[in-house]
C-alpha atoms as a PDB file:
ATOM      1  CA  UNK A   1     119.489 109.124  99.843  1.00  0.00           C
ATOM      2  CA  UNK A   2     116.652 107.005  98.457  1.00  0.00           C
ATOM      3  CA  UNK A   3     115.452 103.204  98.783  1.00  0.00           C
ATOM      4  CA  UNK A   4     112.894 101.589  96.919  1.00  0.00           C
ATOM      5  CA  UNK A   5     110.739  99.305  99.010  1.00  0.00           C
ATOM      6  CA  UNK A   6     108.422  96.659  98.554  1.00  0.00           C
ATOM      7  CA  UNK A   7     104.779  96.689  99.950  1.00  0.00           C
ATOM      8  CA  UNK A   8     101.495  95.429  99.316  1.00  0.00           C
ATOM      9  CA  UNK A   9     103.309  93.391  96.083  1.00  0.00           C
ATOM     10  CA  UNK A  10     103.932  97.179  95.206  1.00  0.00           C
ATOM     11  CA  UNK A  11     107.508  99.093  94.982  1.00  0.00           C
ATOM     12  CA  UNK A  12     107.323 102.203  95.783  1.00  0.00           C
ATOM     13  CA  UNK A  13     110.754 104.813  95.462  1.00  0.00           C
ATOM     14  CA  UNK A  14     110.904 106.881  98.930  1.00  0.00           C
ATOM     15  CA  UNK A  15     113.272 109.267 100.664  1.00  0.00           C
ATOM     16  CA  UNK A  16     113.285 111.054 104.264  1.00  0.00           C
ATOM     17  CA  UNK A  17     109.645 113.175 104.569  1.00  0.00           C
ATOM     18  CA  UNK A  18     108.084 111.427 102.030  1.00  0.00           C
ATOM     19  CA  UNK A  19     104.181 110.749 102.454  1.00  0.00           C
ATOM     20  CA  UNK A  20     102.424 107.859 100.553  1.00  0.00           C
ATOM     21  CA  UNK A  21      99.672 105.646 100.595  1.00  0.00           C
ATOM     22  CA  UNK A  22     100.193 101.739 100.996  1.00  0.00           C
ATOM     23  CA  UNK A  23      98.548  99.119 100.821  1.00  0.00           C
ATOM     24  CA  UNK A  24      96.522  98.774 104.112  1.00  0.00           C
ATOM     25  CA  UNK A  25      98.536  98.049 107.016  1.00  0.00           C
ATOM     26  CA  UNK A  26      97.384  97.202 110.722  1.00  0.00           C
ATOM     27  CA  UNK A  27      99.080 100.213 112.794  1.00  0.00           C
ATOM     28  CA  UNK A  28      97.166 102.618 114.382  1.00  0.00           C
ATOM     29  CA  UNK A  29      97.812 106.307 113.403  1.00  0.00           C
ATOM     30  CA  UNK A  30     101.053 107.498 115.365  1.00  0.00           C
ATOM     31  CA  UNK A  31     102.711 104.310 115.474  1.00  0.00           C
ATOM     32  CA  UNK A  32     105.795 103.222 113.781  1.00  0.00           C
ATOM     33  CA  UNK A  33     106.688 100.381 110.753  1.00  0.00           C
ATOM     34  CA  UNK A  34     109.321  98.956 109.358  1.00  0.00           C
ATOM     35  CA  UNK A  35     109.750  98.130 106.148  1.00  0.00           C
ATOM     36  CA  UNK A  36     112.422  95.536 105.387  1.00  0.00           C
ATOM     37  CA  UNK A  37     111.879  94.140 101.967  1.00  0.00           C
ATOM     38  CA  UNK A  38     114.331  96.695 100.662  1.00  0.00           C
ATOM     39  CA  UNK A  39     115.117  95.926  96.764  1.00  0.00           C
ATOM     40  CA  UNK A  40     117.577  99.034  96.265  1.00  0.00           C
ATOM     41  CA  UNK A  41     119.470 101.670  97.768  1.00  0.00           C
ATOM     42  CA  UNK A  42     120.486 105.126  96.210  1.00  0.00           C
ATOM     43  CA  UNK A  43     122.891 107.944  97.042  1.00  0.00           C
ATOM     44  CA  UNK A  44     126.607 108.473  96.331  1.00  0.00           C
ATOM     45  CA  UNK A  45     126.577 104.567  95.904  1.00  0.00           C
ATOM     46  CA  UNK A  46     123.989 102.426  94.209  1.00  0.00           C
ATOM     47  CA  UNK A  47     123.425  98.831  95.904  1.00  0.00           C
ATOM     48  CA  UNK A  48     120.840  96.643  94.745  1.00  0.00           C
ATOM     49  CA  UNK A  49     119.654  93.580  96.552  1.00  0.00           C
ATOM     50  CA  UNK A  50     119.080  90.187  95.325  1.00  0.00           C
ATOM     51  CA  UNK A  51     116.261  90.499  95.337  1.00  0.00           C
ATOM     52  CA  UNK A  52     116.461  92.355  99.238  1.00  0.00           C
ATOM     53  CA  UNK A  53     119.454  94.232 100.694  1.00  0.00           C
ATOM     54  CA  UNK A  54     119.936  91.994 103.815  1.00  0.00           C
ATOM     55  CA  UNK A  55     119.912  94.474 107.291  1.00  0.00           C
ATOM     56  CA  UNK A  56     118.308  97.556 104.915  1.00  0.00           C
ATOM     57  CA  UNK A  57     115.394  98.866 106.477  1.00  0.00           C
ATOM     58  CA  UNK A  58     112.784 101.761 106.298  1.00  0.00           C
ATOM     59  CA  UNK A  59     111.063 102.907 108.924  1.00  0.00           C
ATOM     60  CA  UNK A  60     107.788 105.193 108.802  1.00  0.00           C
ATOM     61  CA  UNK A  61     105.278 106.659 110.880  1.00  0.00           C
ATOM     62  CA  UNK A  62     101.429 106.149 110.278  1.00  0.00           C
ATOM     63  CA  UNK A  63      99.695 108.786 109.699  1.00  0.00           C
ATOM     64  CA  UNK A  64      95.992 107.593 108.420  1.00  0.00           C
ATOM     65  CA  UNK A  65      94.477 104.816 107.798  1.00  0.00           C
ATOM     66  CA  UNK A  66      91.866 105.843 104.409  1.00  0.00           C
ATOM     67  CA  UNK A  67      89.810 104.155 101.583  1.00  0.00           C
ATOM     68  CA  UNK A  68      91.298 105.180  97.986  1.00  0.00           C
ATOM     69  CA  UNK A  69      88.834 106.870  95.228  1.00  0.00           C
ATOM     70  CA  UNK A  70      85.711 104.906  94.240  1.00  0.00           C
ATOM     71  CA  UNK A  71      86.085 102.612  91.254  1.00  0.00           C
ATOM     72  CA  UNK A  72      82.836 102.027  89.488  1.00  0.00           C
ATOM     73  CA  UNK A  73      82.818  98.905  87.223  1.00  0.00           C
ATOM     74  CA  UNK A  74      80.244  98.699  84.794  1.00  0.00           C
ATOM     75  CA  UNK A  75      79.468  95.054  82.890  1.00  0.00           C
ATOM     76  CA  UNK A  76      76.822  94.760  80.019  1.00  0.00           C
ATOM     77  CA  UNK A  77      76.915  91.089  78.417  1.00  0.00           C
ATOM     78  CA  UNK A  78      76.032  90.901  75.192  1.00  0.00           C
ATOM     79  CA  UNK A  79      73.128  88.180  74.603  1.00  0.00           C
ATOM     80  CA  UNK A  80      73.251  87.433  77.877  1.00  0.00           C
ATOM     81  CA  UNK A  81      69.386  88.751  78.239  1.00  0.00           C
ATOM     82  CA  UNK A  82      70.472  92.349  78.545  1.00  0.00           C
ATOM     83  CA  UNK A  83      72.252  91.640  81.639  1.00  0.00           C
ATOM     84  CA  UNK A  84      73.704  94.542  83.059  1.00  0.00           C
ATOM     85  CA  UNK A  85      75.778  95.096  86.410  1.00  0.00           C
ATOM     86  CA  UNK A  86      77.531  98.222  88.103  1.00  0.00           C
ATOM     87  CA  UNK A  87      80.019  97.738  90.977  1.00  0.00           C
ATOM     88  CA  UNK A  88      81.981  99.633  93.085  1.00  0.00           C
ATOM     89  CA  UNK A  89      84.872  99.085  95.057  1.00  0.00           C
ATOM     90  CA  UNK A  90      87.373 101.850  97.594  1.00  0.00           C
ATOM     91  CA  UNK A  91      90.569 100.284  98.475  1.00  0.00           C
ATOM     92  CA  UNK A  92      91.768 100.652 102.204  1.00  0.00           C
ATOM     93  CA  UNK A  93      94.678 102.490 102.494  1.00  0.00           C
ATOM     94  CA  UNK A  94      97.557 103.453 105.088  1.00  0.00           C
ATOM     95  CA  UNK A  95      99.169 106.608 104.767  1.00  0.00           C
ATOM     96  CA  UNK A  96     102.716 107.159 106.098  1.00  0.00           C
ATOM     97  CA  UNK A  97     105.354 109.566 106.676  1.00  0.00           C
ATOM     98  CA  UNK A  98     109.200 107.814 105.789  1.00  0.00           C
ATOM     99  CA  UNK A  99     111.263 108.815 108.748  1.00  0.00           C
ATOM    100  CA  UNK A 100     114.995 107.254 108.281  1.00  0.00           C
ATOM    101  CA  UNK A 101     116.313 104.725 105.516  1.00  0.00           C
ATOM    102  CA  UNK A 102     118.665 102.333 107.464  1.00  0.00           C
ATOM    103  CA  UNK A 103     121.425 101.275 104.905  1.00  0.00           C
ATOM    104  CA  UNK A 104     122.702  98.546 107.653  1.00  0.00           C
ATOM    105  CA  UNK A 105     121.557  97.640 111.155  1.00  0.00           C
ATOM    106  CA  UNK A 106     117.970  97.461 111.162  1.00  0.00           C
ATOM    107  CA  UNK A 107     115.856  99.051 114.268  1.00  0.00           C
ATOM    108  CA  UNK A 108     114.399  95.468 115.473  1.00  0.00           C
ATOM    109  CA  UNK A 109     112.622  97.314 118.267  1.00  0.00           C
ATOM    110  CA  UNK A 110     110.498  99.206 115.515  1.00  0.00           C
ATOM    111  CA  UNK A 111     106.631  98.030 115.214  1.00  0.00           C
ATOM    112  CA  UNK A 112     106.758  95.859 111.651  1.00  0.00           C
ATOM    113  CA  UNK A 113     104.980  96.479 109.463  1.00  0.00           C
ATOM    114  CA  UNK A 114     102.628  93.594 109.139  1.00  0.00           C
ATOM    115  CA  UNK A 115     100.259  93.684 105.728  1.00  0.00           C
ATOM    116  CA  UNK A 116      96.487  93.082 106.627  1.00  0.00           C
ATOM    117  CA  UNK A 117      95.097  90.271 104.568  1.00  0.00           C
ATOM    118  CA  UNK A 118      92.830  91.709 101.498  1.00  0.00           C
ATOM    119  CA  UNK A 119      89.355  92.090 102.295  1.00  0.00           C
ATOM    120  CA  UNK A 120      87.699  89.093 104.283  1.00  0.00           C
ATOM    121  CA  UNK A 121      87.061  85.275 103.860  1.00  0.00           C
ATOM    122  CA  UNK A 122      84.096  84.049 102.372  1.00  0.00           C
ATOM    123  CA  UNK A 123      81.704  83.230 105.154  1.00  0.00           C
ATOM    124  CA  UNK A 124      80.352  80.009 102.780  1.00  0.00           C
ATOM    125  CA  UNK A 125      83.528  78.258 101.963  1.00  0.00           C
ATOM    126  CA  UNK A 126      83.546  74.544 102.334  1.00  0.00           C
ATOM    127  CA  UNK A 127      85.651  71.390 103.326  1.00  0.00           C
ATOM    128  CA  UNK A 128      84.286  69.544 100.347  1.00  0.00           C
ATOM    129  CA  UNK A 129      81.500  69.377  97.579  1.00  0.00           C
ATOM    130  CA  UNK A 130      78.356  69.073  98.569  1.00  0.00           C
ATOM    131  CA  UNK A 131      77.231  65.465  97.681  1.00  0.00           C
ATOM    132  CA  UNK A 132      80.785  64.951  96.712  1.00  0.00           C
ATOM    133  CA  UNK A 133      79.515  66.735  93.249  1.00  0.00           C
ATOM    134  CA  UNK A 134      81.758  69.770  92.472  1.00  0.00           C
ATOM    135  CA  UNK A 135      79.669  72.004  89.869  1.00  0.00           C
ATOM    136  CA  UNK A 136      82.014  72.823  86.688  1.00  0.00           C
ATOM    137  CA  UNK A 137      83.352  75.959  87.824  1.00  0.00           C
ATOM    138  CA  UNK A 138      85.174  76.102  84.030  1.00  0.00           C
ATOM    139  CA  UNK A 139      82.001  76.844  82.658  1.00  0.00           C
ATOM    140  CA  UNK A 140      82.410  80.355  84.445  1.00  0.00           C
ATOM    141  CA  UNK A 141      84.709  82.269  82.008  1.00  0.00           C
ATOM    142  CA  UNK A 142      88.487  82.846  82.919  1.00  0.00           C
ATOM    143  CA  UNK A 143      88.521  79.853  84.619  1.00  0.00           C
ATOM    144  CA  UNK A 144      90.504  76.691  83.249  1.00  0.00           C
ATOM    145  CA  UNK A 145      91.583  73.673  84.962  1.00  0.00           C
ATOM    146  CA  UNK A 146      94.404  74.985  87.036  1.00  0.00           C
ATOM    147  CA  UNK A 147      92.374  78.051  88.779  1.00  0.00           C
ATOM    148  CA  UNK A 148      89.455  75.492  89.191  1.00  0.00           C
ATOM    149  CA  UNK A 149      91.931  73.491  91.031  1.00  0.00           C
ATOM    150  CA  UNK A 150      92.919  76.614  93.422  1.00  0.00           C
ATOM    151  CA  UNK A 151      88.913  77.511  93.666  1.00  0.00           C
ATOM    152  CA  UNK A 152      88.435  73.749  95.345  1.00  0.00           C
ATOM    153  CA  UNK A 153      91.880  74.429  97.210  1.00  0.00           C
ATOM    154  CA  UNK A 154      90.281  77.364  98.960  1.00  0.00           C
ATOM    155  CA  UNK A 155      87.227  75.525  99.475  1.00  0.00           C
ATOM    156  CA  UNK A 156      84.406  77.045  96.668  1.00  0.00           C
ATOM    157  CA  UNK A 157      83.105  74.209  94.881  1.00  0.00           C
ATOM    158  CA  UNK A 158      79.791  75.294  94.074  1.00  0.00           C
ATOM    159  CA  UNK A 159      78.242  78.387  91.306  1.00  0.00           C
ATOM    160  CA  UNK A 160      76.104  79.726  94.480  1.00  0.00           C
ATOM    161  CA  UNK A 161      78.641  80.284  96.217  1.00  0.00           C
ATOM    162  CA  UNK A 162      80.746  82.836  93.933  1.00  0.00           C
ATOM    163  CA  UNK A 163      77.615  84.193  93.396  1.00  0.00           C
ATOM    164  CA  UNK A 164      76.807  85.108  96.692  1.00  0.00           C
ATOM    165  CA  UNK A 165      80.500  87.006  97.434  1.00  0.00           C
ATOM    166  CA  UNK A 166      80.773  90.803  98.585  1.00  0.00           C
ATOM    167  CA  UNK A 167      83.012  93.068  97.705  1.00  0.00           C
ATOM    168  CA  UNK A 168      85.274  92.150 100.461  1.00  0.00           C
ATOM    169  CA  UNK A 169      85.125  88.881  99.914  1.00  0.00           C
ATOM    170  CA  UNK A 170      85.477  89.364  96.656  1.00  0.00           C
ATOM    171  CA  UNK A 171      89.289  91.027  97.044  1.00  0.00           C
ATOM    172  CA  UNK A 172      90.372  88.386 100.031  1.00  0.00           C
ATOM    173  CA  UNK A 173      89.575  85.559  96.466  1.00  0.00           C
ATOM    174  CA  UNK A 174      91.415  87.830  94.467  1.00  0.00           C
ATOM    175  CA  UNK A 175      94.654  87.558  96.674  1.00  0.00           C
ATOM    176  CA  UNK A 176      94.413  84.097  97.157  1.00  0.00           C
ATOM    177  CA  UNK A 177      93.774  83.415  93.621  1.00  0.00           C
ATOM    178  CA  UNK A 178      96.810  85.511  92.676  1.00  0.00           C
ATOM    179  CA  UNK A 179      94.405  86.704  89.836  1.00  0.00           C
ATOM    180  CA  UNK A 180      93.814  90.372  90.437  1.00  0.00           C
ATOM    181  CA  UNK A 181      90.834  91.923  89.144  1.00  0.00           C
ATOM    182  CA  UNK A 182      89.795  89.031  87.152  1.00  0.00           C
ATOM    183  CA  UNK A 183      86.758  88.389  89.329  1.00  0.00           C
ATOM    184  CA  UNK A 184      85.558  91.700  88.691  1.00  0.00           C
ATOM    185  CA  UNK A 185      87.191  91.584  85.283  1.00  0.00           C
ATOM    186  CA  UNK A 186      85.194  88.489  84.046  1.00  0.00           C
ATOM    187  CA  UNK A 187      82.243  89.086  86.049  1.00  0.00           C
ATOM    188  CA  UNK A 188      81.733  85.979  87.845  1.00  0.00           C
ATOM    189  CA  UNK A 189      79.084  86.673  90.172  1.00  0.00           C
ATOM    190  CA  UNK A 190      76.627  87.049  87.528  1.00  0.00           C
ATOM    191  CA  UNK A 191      77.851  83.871  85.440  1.00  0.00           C
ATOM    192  CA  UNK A 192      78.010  81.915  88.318  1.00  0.00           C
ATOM    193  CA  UNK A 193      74.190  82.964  89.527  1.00  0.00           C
ATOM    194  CA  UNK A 194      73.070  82.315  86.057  1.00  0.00           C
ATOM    195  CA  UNK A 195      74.736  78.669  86.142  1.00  0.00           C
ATOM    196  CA  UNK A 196      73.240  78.246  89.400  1.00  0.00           C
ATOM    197  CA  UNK A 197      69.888  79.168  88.668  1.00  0.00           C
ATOM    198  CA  UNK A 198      69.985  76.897  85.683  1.00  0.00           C
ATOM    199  CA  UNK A 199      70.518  73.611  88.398  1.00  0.00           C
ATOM    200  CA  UNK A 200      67.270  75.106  90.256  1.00  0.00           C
END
């Protein structure tokens, strides 16, 4: 028997005595999650849920909490005064052992498994622009009107601060943004500090 379960806005396909690595979790190593965003169920019967199989359930033991491979990101802008940047970035990680797929009558008593928010919140996010002036954050490239609006939702209204983020701070944007990689993608931090230096 086999489920496929959703995590981390990832599916993953699992049976009994699988090991795989999630998307950061917050269980300790030893303790066990439940998974119940169940999207299908396979064996002598398929079911398929729409989207979830209500009462399906997975449950899993942790056995590590790790950071993934180093990804080095490399950005050279072209006439941008040989401007040159190189990044890198390990994703934390939960590794766990599947135990038991529950096709009905979920184990409520299990730990859940409760997804850690992405990285951490900007330390200088703000109520509202300074001098009720919001810089033009669509100068930065990637960024139209819309994702401006969801910058000011989230409280960055200025270049300086983008340009200040760390890489933490830089994946907790990314999930709120709902933009994945694009920061990194697009290279903000050094657009913005250029734009910012050019209001000094």
């Amino acid at each position: 028997m086999f489920a496929v379960l959703k995590t981390g806005g990832k599916q993953y396909k699992v049976s009994a005595g699988d090991k795989l690595r999630v998307e950061k979790i917050t269980a300790e190593a030893g303790e066990t999650v439940q998974f119940n965003e169940i999207l299908m169920l396979g064996g002598e019967t398929v079911q398929v849920g729409a989207p979830f199989i209500e009462g399906a359930a997975v449950t899993a033991q942790v056995v590590d909490q790790i950071k993934g491979e180093k990804v080095i990101n490399f950005v050279k802008r072209r006439r941008k005064h040989s401007s040159k940047r190189t990044k890198g970035h390990r994703q934390q990680l939960t590794v766990v052992e599947i135990k038991e797929i529950l096709a009905s009558g979920a184990v409520v008593s299990a730990a859940p498994a409760v997804e850690a928010p992405a990285g951490s919140k900007p330390a200088n996010l703000l109520s509202e622009a300074r001098d009720g002036q919001p810089d033009d954050l669509k100068r930065i490239s990637g960024v139209g009107p819309k994702l401006e609006g969801l910058l000011h939702e989230n409280g960055v209204f200025h270049f300086d601060q983008i340009a200040a983020w760390t890489p933490e701070e830089i994946a907790y944007m990314d999930d709120q943004l709902s933009f994945k990689g694009r920061i990194e993608r697009d290279d903000w931090l050094a657009q913005a500090a250029e734009f910012a230096n050019e209001q000094e």
